[in-house]
Each structure stands twice: as structure tokens, then as C-alpha cells.
N, C-alpha and C. Protein backbone atom coordinates (compact mmCIF):
# COMPACT_ATOMS: atom_id res chain seq x y z
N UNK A 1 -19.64 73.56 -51.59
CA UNK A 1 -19.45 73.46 -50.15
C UNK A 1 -20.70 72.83 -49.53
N UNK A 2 -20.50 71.66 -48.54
CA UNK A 2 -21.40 71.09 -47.88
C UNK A 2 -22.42 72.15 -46.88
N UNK A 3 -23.45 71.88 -46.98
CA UNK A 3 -24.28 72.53 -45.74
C UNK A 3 -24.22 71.87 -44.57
N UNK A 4 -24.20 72.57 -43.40
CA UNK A 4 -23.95 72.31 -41.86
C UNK A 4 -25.06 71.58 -41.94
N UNK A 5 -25.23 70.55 -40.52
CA UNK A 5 -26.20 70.04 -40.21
C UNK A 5 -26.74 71.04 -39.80
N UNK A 6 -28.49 70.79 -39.38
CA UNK A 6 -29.39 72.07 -38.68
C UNK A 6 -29.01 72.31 -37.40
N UNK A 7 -28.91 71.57 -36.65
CA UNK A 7 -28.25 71.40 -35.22
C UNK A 7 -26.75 72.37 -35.26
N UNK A 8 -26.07 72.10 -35.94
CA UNK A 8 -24.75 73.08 -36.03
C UNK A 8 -24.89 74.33 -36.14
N UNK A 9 -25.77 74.15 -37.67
CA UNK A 9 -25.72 76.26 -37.93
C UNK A 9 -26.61 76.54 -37.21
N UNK A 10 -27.04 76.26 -35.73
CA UNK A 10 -27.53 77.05 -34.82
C UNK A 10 -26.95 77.27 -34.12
N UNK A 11 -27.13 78.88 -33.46
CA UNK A 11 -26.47 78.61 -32.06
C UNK A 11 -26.13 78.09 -31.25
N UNK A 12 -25.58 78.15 -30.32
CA UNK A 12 -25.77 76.92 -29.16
C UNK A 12 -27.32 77.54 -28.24
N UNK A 13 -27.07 78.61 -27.81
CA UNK A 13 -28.28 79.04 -27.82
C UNK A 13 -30.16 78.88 -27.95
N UNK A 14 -29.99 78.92 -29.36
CA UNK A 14 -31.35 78.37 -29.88
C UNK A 14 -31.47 77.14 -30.35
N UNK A 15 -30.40 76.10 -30.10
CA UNK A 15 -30.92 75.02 -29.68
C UNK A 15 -31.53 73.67 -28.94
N UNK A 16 -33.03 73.08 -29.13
CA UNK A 16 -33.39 72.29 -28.38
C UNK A 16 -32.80 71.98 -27.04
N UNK A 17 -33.15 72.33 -26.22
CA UNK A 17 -32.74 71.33 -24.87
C UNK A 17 -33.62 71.34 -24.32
N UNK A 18 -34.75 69.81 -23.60
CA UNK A 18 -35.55 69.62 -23.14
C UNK A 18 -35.51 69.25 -21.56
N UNK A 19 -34.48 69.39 -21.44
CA UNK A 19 -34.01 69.05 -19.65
C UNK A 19 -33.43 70.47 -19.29
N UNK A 20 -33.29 71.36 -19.61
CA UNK A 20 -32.78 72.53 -18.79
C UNK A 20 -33.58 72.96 -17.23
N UNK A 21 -34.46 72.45 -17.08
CA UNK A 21 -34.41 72.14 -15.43
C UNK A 21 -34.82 71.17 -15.19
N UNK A 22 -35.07 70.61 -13.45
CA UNK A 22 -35.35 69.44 -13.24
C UNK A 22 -35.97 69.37 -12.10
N UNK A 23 -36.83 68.86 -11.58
CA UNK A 23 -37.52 68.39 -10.47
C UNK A 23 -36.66 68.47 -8.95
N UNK A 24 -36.42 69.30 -7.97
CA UNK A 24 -35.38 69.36 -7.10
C UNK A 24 -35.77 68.40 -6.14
N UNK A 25 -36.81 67.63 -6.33
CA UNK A 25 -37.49 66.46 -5.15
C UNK A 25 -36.88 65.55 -5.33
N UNK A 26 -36.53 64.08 -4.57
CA UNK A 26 -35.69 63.22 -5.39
C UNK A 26 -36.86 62.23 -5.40
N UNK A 27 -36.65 61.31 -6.51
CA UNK A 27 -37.92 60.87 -6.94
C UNK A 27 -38.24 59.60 -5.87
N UNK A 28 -37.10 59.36 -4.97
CA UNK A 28 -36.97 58.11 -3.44
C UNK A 28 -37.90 58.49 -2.47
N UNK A 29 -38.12 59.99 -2.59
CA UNK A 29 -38.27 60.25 -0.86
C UNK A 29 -39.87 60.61 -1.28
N UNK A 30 -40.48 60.33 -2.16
CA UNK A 30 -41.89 60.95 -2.38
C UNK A 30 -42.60 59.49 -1.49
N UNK A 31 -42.18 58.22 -1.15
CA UNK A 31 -42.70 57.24 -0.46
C UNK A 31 -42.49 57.24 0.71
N UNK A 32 -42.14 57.98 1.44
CA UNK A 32 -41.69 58.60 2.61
C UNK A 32 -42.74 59.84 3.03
N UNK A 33 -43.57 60.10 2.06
CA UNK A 33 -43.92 61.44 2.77
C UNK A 33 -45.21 60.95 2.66
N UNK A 34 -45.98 62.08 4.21
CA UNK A 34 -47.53 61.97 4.11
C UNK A 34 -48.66 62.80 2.97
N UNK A 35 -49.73 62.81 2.99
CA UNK A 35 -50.23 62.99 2.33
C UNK A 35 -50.30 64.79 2.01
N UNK A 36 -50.56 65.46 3.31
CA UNK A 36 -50.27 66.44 2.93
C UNK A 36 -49.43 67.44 2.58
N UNK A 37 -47.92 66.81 2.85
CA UNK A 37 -46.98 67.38 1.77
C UNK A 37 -46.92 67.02 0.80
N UNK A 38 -47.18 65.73 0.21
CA UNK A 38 -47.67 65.47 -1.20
C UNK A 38 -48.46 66.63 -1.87
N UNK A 39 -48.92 66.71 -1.03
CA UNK A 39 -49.96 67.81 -2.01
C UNK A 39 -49.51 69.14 -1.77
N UNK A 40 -48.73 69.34 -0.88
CA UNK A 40 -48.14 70.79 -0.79
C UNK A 40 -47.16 70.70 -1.87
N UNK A 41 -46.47 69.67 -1.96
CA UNK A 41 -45.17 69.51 -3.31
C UNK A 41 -45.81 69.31 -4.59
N UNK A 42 -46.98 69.21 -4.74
CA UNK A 42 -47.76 68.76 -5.74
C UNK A 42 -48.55 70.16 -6.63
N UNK A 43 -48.63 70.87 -5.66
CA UNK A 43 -49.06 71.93 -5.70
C UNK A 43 -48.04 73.09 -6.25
N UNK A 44 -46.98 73.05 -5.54
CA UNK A 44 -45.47 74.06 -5.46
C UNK A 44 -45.20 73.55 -7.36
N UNK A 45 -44.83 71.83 -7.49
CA UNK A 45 -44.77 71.51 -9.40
C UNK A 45 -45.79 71.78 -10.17
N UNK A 46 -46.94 71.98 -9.90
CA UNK A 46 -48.06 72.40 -10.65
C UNK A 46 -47.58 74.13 -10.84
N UNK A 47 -47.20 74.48 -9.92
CA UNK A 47 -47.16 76.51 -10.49
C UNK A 47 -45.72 76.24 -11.15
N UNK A 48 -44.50 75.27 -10.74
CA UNK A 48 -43.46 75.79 -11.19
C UNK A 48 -43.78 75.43 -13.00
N UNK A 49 -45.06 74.55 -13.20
CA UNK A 49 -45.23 74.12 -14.98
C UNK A 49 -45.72 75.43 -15.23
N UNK A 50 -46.50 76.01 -14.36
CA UNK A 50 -47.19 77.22 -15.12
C UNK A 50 -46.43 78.63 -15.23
N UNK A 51 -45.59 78.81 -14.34
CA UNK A 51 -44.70 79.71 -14.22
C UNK A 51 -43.58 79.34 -15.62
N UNK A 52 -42.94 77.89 -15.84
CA UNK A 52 -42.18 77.70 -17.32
C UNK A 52 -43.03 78.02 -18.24
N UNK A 53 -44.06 77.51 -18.60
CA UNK A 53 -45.33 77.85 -19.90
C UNK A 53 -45.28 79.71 -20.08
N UNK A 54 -45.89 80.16 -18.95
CA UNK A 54 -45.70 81.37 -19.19
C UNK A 54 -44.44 82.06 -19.91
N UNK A 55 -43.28 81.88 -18.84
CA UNK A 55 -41.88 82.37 -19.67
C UNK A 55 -41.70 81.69 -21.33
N UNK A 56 -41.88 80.48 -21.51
CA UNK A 56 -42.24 80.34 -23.03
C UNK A 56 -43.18 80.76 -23.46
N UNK A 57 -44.21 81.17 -23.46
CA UNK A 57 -45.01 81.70 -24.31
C UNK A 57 -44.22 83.33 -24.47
N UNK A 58 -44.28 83.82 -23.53
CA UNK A 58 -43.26 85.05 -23.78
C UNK A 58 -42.42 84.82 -24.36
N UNK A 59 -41.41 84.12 -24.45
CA UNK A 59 -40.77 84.02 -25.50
C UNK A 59 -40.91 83.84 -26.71
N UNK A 60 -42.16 82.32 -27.34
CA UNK A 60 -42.74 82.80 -28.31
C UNK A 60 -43.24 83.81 -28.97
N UNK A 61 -43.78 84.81 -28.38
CA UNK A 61 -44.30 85.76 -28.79
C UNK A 61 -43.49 86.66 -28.59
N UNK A 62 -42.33 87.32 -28.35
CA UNK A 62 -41.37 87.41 -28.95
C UNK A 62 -40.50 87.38 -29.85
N UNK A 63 -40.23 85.92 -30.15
CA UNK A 63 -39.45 85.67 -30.98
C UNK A 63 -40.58 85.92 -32.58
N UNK A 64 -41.45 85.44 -32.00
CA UNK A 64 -42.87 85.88 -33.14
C UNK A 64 -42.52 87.29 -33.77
N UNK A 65 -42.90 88.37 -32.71
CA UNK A 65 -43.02 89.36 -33.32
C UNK A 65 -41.59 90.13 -34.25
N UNK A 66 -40.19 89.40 -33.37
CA UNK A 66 -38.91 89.92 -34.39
C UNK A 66 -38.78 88.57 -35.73
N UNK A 67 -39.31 87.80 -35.55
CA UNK A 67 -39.63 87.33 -37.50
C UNK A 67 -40.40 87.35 -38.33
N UNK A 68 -41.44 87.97 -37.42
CA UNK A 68 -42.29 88.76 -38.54
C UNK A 68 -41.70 90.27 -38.64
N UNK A 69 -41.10 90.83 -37.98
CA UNK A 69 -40.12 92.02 -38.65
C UNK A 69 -39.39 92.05 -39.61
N UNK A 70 -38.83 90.75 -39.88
CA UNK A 70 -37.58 90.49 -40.34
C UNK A 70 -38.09 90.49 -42.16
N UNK A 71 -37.26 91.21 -42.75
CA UNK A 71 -37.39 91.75 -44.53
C UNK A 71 -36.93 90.40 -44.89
N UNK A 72 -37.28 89.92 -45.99
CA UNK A 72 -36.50 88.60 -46.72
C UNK A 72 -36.05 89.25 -47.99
């Protein structure tokens, strides 16, 4: 019997998706705006990267600690 591709015998779940969110600014209207909402919006995407990093690293370390549980 053939083996699944890697992509298949995964969940749908635990696999890759690198767009699961997206920038809610539209990328037209950033030439439209002055300087200091630039930097207020600039500011607001700078925490929303650090706020994702965080929730992944929690998850890494997570998922860390239940496969290093795991008996082979």
C-alpha cells in the first residue's frame, strides 16, 4: 500500500497555512493618509506581529512539551 503524501496524512488542522490572517488596512489608502496615522497604524501592526509571535511561541511550547511526552 502506497503512503499518503505528508500534506494528506495530516490533519487539516496541523497543516501549514501562512495567510490565516491579513492586514485589515487596504494597501490603496496608506497614500492618502498623514503622517501621524501612519504611525498610529504602524504602531497598532507592530503589536498585532507581537501579539501572533507570542500565541505561536505558546503554541510551540506546547506542542513541545506533549512530544516530548509522547512513548515511541
Amino acid at each position: 500500500m502506497r503512503k499518503p503524501e505528508a500534506a494528506q496524512a495530516l490533519p487539516e488542522v496541523l497543516q501549514f497555512n501562512p495567510r490565516w490572517w491579513w492586514d485589515p488596512v487596504p494597501w490603496w489608502i496608506i497614500q492618502e493618509l498623514d503622517k501621524n496615522v501612519l504611525t498610529q497604524l504602524a504602531t497598532i501592526h507592530l503589536q498585532l506581529q507581537k501579539d501572533i509571535l507570542a500565541a505561536q511561541t505558546k503554541s510551540i511550547d506546547a506542542s513541545m512539551k506533549v512530544l516530548s511526552q509522547q512513548r515511541g
